[in-house]
N, C-alpha and C. Protein backbone atom coordinates (compact mmCIF):
# COMPACT_ATOMS: atom_id res chain seq x y z
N UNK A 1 206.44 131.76 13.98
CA UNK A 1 206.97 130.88 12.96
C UNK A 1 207.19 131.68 11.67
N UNK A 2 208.65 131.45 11.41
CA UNK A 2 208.72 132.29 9.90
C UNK A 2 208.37 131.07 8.63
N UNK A 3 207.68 131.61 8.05
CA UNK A 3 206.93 130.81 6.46
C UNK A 3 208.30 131.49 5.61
N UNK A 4 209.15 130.65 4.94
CA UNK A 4 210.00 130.93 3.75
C UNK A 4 209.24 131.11 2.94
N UNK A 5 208.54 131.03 2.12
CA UNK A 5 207.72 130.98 0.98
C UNK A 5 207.20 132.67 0.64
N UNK A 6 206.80 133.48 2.21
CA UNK A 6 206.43 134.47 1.41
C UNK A 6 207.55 135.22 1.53
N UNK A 7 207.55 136.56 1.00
CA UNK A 7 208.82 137.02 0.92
C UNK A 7 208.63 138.39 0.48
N UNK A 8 207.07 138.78 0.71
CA UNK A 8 206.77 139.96 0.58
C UNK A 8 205.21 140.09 0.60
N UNK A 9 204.66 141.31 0.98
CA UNK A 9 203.46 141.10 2.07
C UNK A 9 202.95 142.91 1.11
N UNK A 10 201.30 142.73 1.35
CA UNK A 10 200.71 143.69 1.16
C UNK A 10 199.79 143.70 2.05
N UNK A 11 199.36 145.40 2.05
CA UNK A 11 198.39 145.04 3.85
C UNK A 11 197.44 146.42 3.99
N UNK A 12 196.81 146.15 3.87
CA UNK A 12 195.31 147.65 3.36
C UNK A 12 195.23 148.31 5.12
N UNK A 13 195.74 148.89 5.48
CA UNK A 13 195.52 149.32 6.83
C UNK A 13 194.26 149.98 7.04
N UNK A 14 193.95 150.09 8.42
CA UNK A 14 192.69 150.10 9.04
C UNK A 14 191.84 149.08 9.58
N UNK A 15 190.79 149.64 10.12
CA UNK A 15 189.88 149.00 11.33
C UNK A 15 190.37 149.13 12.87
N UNK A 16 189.50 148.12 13.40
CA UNK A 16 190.27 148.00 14.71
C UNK A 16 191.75 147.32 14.61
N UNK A 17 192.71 148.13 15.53
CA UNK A 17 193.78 146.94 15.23
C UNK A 17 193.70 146.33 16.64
N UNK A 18 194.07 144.99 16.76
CA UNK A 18 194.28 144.38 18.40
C UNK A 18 195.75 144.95 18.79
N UNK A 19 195.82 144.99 20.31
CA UNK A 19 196.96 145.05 20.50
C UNK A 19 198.18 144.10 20.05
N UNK A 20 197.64 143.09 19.75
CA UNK A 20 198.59 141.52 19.93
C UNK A 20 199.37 141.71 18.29
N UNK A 21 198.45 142.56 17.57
CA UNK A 21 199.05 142.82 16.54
C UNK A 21 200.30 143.71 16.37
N UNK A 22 199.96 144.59 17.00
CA UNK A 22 201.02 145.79 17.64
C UNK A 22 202.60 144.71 17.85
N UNK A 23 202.38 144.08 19.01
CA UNK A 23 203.08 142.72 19.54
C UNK A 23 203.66 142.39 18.30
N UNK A 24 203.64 141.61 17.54
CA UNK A 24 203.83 140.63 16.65
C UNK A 24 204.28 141.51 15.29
N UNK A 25 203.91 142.92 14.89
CA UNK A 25 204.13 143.10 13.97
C UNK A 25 205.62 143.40 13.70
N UNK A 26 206.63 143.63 14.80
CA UNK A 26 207.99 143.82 14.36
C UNK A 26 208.79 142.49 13.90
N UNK A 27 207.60 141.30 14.36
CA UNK A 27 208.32 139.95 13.91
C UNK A 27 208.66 139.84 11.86
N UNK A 28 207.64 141.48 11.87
CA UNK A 28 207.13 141.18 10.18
C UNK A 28 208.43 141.95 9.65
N UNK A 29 209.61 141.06 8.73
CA UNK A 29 210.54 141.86 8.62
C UNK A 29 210.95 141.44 6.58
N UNK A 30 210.07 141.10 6.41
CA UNK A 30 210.06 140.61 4.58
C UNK A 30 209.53 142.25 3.60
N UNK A 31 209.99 142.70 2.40
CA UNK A 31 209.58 143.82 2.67
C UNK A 31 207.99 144.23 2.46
N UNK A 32 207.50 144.84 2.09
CA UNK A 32 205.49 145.42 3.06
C UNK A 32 205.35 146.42 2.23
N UNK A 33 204.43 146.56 1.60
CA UNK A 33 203.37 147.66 0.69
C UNK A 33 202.00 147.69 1.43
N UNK A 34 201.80 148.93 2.48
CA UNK A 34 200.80 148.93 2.62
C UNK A 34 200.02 150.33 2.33
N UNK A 35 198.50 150.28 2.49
CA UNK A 35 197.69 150.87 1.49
C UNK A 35 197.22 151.87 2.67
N UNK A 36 196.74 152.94 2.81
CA UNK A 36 196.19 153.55 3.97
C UNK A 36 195.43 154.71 2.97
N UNK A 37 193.75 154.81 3.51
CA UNK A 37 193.17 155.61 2.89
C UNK A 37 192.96 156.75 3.77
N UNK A 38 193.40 158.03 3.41
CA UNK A 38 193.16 158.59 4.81
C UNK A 38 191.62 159.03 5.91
N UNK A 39 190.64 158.96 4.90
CA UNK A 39 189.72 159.68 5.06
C UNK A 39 188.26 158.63 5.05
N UNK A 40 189.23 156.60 5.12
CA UNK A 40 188.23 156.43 5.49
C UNK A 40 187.45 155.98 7.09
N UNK A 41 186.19 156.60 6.91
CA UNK A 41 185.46 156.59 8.71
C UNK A 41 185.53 155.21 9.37
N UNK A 42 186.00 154.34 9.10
CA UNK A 42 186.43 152.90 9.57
C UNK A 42 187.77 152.48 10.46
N UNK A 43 188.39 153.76 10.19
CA UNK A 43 189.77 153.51 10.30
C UNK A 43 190.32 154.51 11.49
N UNK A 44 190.60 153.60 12.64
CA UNK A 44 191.45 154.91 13.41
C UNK A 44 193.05 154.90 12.76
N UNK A 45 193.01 156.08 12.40
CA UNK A 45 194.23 156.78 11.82
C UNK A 45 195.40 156.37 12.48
N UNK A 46 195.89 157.29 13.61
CA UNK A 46 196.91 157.01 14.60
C UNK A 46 196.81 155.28 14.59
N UNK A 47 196.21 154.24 14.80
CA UNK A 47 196.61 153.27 15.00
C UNK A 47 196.94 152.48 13.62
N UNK A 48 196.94 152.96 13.05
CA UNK A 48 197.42 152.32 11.67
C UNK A 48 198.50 153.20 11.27
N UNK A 49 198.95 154.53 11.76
CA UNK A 49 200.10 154.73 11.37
C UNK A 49 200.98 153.99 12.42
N UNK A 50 200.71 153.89 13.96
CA UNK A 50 201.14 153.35 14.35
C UNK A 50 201.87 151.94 14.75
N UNK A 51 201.02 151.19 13.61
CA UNK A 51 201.42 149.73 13.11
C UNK A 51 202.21 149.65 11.94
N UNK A 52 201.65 150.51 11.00
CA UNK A 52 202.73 150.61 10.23
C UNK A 52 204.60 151.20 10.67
N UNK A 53 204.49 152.18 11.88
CA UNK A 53 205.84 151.86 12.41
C UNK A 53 206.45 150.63 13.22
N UNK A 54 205.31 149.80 13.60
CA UNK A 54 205.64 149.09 14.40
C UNK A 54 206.12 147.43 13.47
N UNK A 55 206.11 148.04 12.48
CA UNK A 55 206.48 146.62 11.40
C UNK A 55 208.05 146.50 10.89
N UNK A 56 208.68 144.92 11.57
CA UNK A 56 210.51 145.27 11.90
C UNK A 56 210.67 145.72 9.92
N UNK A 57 210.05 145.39 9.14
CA UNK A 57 210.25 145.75 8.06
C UNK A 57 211.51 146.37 7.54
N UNK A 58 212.98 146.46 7.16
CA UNK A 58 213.58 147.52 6.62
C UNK A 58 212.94 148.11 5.37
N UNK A 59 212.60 146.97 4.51
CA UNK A 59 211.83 148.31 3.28
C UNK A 59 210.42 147.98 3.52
N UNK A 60 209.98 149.08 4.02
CA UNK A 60 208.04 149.29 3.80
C UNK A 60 208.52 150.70 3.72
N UNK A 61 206.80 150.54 2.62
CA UNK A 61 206.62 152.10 2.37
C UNK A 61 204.82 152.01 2.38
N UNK A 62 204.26 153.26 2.75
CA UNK A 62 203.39 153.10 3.17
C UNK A 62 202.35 154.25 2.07
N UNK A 63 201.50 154.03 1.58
CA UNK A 63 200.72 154.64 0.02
C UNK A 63 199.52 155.17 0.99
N UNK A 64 199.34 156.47 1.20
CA UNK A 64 198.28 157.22 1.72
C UNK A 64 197.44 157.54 0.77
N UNK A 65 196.19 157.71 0.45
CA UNK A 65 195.57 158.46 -0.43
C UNK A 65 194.10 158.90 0.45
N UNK A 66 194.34 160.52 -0.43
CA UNK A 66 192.74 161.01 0.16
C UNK A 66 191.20 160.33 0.03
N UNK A 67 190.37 160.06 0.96
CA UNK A 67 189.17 159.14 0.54
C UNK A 67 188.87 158.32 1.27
N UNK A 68 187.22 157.87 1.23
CA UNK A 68 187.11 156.78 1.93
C UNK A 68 187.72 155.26 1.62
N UNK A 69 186.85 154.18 2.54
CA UNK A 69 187.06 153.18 2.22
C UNK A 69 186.51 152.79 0.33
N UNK A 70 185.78 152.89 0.31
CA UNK A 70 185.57 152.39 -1.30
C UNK A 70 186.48 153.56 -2.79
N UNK A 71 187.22 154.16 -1.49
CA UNK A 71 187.46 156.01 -2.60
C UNK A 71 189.04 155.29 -3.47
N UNK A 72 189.68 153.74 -3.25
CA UNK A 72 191.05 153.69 -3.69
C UNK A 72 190.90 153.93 -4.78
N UNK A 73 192.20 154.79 -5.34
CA UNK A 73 192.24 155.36 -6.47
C UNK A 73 192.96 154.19 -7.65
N UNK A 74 192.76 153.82 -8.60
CA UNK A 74 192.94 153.01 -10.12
C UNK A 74 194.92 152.67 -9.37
N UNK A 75 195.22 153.65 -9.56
CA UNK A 75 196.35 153.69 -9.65
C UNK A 75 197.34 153.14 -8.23
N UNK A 76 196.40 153.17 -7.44
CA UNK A 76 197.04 152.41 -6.13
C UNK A 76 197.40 151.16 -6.45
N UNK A 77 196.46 149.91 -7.08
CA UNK A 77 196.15 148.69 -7.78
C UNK A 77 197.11 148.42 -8.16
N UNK A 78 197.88 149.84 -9.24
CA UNK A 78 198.95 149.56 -10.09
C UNK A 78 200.29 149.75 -9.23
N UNK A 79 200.41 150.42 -8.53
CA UNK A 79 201.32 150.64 -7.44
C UNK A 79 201.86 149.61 -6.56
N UNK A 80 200.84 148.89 -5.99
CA UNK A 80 200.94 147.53 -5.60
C UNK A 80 201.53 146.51 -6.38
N UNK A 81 200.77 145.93 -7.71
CA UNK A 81 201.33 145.28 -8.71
C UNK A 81 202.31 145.31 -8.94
N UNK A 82 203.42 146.92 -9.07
CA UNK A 82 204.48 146.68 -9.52
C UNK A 82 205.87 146.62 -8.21
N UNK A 83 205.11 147.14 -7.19
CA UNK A 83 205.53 146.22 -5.53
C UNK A 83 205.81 144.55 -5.91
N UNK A 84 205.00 144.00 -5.86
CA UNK A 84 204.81 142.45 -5.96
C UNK A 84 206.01 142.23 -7.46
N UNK A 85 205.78 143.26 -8.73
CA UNK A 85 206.55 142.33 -9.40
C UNK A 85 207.81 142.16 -9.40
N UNK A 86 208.06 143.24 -8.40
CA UNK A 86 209.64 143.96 -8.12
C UNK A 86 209.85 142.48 -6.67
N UNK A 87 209.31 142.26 -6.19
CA UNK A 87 209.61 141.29 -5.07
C UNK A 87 209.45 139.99 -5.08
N UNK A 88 208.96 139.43 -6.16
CA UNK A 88 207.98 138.16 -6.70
C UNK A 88 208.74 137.73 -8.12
N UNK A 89 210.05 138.06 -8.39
CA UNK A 89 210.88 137.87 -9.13
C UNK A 89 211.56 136.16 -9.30
């Protein structure tokens, strides 16, 4: 079911992903800011880059930074924010 209302999506990658997500994520085609830390131990890597290709998305862009899970840097926050204000117009 597509929701009109949102019209742009943010999405902190990592953890386990399910497969069903894999499935479903090319349905995601509104544009996507997602966050990927590289270095944190929670996160299988490959499967979160791998979802992040698997999203029908034409504009996603995907914000890597070195660090764990608690390591996001100030400026990611702001990165995001101005994602949303650019899409949330």
């Amino acid at each position: 079911m597509v929701e009109p209302r949102i019209v742009a999506a943010g999405f902190f990658a990592g953890s386990f992903v399910p497969r069903a997500m894999f499935e479903e994520a090319c349905q995601v085609t509104i544009p996507l800011h997602v966050l990927l830390q590289w270095d944190d131990e929670g996160n299988d890597l490959q499967a979160a880059l791998d979802l992040f290709d698997a999203f029908g998305s034409k504009e996603k862009s995907l914000h890597a930074n070195m660090g764990g899970h608690t390591g996001v840097p100030q400026f990611a926050g702001e990165d995001a924010a101005q994602f949303f204000t650019r899409h949330l117009k």
